[in-house]
Protein backbone atom coordinates (compact mmCIF):
# COMPACT_ATOMS: atom_id res chain seq x y z
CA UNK A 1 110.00 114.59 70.00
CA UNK A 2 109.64 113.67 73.50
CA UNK A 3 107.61 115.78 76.24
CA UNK A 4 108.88 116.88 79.32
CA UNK A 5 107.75 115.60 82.84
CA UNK A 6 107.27 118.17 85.51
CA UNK A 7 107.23 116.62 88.70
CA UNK A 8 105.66 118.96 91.45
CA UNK A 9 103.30 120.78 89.26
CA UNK A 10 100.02 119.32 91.65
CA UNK A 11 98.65 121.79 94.00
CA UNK A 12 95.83 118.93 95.48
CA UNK A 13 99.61 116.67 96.26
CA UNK A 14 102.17 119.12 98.12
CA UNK A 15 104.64 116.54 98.29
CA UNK A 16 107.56 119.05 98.51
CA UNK A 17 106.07 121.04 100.92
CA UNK A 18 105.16 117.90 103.08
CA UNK A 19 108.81 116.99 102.72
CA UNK A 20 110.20 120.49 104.12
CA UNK A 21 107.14 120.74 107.03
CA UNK A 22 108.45 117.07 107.83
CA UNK A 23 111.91 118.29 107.35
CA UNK A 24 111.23 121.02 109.84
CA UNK A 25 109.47 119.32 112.62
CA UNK A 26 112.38 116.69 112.59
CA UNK A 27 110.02 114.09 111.52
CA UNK A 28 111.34 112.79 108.25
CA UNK A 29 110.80 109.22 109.35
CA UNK A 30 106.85 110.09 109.19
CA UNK A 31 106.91 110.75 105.98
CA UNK A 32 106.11 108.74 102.61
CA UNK A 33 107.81 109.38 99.81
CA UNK A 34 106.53 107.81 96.36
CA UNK A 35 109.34 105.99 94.33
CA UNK A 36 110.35 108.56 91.34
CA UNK A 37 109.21 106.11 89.07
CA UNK A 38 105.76 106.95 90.28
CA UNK A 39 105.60 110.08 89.22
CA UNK A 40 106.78 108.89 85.44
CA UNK A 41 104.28 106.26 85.56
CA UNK A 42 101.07 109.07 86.04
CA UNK A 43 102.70 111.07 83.51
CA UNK A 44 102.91 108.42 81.39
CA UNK A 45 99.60 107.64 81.62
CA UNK A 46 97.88 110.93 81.66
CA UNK A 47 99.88 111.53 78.38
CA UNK A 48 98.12 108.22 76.95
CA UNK A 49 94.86 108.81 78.67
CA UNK A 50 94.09 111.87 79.88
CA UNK A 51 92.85 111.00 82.80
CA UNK A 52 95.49 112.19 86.02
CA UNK A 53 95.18 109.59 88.52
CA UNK A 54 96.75 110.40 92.23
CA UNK A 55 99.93 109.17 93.23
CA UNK A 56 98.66 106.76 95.82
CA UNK A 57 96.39 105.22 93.02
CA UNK A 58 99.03 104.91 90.86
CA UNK A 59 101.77 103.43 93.44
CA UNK A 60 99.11 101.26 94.63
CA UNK A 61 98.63 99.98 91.43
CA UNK A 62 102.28 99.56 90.80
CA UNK A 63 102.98 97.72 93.83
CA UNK A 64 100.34 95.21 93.08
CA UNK A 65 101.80 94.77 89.64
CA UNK A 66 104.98 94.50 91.38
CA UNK A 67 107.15 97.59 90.10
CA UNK A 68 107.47 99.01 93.38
């Protein structure tokens, strides 16, 4: 049986509410968004590990690996 992902659930990341304050200000052009696949990597590997990296660790790593 597979496990569900929940994407947002990270109070320390408030990627959704950086999105709407961007959003708001008319500044959406300032804003970084991390690749979906991002977010399924750390899931992934907290699953396997754990351990709950942050999304800039894990997109760095991605991009170095060159997934991104």
């Amino acid at each position: 049986m597979k496990k569900s992902v929940q994407l947002y659930p990270e109070a320390e990341e408030p990627i959704l509410e950086n999105f709407y304050a961007a959003l708001w200000a008319n500044k959406l052009r300032k804003i970084h968004l991390p690749h979906s696949s991002v977010f399924y990597v750390r899931a992934a590997i907290e699953a396997d590990t754990g351990i709950r990296y942050s999304l800039a660790h894990v997109e760095r790593a991605m991009k170095q690996e060159g997934f991104v």
